[in-house]
C-alpha atoms as a PDB file:
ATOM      1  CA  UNK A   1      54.159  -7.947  29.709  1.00  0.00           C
ATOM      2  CA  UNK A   2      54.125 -10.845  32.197  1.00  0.00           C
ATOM      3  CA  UNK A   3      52.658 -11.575  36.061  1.00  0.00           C
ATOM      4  CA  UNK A   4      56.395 -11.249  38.143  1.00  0.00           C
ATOM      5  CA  UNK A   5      56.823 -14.083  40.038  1.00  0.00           C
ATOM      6  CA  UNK A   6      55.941 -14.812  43.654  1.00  0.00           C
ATOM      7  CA  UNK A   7      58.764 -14.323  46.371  1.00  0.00           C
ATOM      8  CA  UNK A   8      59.559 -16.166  49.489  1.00  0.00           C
ATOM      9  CA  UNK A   9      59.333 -13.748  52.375  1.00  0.00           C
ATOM     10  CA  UNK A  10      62.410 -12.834  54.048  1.00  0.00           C
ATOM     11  CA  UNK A  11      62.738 -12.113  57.818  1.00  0.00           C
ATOM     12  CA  UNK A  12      64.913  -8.874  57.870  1.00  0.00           C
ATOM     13  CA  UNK A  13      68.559  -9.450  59.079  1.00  0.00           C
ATOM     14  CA  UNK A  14      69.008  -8.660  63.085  1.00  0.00           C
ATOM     15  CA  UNK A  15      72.462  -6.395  61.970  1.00  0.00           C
ATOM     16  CA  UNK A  16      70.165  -4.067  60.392  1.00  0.00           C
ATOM     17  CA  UNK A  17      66.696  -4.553  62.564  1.00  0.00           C
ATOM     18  CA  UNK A  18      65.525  -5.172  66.047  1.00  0.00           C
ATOM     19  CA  UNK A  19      62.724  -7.285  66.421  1.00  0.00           C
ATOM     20  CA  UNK A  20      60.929  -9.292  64.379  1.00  0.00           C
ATOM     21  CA  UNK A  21      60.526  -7.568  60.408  1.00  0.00           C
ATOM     22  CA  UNK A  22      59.269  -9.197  57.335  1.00  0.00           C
ATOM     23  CA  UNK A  23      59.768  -8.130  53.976  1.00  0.00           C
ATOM     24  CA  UNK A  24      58.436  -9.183  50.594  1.00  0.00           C
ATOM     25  CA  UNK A  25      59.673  -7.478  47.262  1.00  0.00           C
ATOM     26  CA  UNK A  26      56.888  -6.680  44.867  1.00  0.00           C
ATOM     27  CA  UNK A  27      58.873  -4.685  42.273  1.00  0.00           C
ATOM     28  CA  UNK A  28      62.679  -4.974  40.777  1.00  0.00           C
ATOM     29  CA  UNK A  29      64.522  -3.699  38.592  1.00  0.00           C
ATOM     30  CA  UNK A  30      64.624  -5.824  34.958  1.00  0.00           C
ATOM     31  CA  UNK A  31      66.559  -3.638  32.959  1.00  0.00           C
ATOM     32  CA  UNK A  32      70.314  -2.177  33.314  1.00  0.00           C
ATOM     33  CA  UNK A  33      68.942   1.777  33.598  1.00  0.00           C
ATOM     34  CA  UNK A  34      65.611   0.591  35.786  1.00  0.00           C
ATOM     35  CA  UNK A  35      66.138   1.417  39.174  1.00  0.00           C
ATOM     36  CA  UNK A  36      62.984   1.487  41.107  1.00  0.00           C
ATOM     37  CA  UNK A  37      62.174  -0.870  43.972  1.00  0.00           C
ATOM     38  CA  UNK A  38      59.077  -1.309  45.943  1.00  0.00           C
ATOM     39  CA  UNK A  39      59.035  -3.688  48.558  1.00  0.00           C
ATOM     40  CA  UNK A  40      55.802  -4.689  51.325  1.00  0.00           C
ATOM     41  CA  UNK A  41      57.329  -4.239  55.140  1.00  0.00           C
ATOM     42  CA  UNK A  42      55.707  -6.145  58.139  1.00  0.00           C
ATOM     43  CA  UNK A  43      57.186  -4.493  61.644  1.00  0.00           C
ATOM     44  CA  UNK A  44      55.993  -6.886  64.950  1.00  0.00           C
ATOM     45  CA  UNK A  45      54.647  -4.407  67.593  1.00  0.00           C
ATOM     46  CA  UNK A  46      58.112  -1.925  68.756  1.00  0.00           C
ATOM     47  CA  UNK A  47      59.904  -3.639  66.102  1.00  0.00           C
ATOM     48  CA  UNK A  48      62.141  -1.460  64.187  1.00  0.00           C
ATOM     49  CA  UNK A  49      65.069  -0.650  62.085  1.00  0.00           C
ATOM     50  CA  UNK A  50      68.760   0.839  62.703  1.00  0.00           C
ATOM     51  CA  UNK A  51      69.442   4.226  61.495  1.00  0.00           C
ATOM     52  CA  UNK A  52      70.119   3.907  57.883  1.00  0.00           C
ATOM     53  CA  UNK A  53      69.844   6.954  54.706  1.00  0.00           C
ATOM     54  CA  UNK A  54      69.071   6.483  51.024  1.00  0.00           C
ATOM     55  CA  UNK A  55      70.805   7.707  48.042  1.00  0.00           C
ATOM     56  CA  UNK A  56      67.824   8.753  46.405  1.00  0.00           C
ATOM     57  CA  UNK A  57      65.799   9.363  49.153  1.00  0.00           C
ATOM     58  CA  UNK A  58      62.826   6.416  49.981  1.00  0.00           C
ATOM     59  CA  UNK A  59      58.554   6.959  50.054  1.00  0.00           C
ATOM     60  CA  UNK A  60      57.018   4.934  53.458  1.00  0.00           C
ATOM     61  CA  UNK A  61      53.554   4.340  52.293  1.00  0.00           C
ATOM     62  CA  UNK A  62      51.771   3.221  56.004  1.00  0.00           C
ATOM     63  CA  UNK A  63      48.743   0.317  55.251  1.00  0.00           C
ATOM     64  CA  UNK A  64      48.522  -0.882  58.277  1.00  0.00           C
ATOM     65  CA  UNK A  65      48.999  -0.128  61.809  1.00  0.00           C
ATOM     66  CA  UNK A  66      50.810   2.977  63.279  1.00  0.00           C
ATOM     67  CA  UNK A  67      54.213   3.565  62.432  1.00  0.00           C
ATOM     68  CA  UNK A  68      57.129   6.153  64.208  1.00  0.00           C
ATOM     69  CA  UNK A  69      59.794   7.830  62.329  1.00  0.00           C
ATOM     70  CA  UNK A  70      62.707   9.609  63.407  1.00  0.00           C
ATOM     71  CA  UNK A  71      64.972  11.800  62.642  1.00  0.00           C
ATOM     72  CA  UNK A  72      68.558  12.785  64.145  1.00  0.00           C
ATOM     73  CA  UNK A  73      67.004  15.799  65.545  1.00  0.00           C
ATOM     74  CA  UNK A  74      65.279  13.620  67.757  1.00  0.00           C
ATOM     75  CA  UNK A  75      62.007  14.105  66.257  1.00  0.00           C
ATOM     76  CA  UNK A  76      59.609  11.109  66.084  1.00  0.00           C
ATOM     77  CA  UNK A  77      56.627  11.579  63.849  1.00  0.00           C
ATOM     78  CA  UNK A  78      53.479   8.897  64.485  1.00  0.00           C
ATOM     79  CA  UNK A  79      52.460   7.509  60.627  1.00  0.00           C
ATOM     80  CA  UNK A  80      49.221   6.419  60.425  1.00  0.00           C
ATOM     81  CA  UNK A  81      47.683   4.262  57.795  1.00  0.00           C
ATOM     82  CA  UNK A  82      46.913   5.946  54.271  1.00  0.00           C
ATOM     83  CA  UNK A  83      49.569   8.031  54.982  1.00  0.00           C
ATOM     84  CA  UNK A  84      53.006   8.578  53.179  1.00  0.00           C
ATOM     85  CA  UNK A  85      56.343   9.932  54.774  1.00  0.00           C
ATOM     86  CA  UNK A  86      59.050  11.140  52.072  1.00  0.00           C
ATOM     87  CA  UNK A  87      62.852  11.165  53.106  1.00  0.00           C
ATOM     88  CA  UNK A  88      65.014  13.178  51.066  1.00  0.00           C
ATOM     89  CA  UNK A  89      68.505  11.725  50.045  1.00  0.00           C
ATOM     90  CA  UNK A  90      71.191  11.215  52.632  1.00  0.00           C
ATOM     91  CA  UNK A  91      68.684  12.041  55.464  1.00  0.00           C
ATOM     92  CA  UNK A  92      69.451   9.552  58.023  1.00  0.00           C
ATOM     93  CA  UNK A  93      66.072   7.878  59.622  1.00  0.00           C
ATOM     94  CA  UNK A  94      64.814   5.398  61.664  1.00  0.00           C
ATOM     95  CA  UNK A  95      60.811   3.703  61.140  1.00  0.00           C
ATOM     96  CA  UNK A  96      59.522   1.427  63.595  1.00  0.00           C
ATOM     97  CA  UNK A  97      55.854   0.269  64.675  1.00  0.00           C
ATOM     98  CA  UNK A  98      53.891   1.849  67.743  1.00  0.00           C
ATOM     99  CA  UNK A  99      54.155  -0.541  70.858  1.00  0.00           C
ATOM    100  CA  UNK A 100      51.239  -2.707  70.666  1.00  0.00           C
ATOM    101  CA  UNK A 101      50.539  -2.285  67.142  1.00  0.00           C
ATOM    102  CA  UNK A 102      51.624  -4.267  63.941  1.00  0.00           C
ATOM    103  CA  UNK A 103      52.800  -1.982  61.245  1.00  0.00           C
ATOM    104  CA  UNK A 104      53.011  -2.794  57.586  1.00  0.00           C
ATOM    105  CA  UNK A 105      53.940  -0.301  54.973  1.00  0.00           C
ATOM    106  CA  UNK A 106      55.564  -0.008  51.264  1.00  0.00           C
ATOM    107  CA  UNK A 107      59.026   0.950  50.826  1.00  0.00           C
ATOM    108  CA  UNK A 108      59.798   2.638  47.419  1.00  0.00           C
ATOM    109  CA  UNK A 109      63.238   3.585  46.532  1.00  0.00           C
ATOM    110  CA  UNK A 110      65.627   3.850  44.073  1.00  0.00           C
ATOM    111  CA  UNK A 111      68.715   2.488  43.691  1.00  0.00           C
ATOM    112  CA  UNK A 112      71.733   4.815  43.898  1.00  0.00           C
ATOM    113  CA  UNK A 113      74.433   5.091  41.118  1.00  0.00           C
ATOM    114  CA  UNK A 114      76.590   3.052  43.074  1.00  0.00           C
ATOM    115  CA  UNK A 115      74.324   0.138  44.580  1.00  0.00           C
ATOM    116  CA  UNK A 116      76.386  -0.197  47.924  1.00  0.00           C
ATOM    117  CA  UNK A 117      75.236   3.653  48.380  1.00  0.00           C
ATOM    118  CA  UNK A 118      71.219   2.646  47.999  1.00  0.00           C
ATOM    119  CA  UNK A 119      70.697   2.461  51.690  1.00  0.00           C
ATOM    120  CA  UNK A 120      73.788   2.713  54.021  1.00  0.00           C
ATOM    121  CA  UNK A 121      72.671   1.195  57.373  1.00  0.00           C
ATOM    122  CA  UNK A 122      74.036   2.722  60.605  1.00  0.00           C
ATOM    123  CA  UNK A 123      73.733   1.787  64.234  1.00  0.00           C
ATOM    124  CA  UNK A 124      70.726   0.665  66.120  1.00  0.00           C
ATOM    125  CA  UNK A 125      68.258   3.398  67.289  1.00  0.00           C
ATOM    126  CA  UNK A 126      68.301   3.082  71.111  1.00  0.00           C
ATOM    127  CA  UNK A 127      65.187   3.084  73.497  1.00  0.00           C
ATOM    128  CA  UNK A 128      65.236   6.683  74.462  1.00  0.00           C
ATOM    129  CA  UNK A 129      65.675   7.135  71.084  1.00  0.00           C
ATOM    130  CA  UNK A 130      62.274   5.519  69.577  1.00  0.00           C
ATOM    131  CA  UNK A 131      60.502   6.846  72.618  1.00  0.00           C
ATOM    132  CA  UNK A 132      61.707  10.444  71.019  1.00  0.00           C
ATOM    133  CA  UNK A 133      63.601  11.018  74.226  1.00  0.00           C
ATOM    134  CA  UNK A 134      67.217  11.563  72.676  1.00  0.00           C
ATOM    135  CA  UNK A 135      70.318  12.113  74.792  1.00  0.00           C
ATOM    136  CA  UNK A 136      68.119  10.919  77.711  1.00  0.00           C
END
């Protein structure tokens, strides 16, 4: 067994996030059939991501703050802390914090059998959009 080492913290890249999102990696895989990442996610207040799906589906564990969610329907769920959201596989998503709140939460996925297929990132959610006013 061993103590992993300590990562830098990376500011998440604006082609894939609006606003200002850090991210440090707590968990990677070490072995060839490991898959499992877990990562800690800082969103500024209304800071977001684009739409984007998993392979295997991803757990949103909220510690902090108030997130939003949504989905293509056009529903945005509120997240608060201690709580988990689940998406299933392929689902596409957004998650974002509440205006005027910081959000932090874990992000636990797996990789997908082919690793460019672990999270496929899509366009940027729009303002009617995060507001849960699609279409508008």
């Amino acid at each position: 067994m061993n103590i992993e080492p300590t990562r830098p913290t990376i500011k998440n890249p604006p082609e894939q996030f609006a606003g200002d999102v850090w991210v440090d990696m707590i968990a990677l895989p070490h072995e060839e059939d490991q898959r499992m990442t877990v990562a800690t996610v800082r969103f500024a207040p209304s800071a977001r991501t684009a739409w984007h799906s998993h392979a295997r589906g991803q757990y949103l564990h909220v510690t902090q703050g108030v997130a939003r969610f949504g989905h293509r329907d056009g529903t945005v769920i509120e997240v608060h802390a201690g709580q988990t959201l689940y998406t299933p596989p392929g689902e596409d998503h957004w998650h974002a914090a509440a205006p005027g709140s910081f959000m932090e939460h874990l992000a636990m996925l797996e990789a997908g059998d082919d690793p460019a297929t672990t999270t496929v990132w899509k366009e940027h959610i729009t303002d009617d959009e995060y507001d849960g006013r699609p279409g508008a």
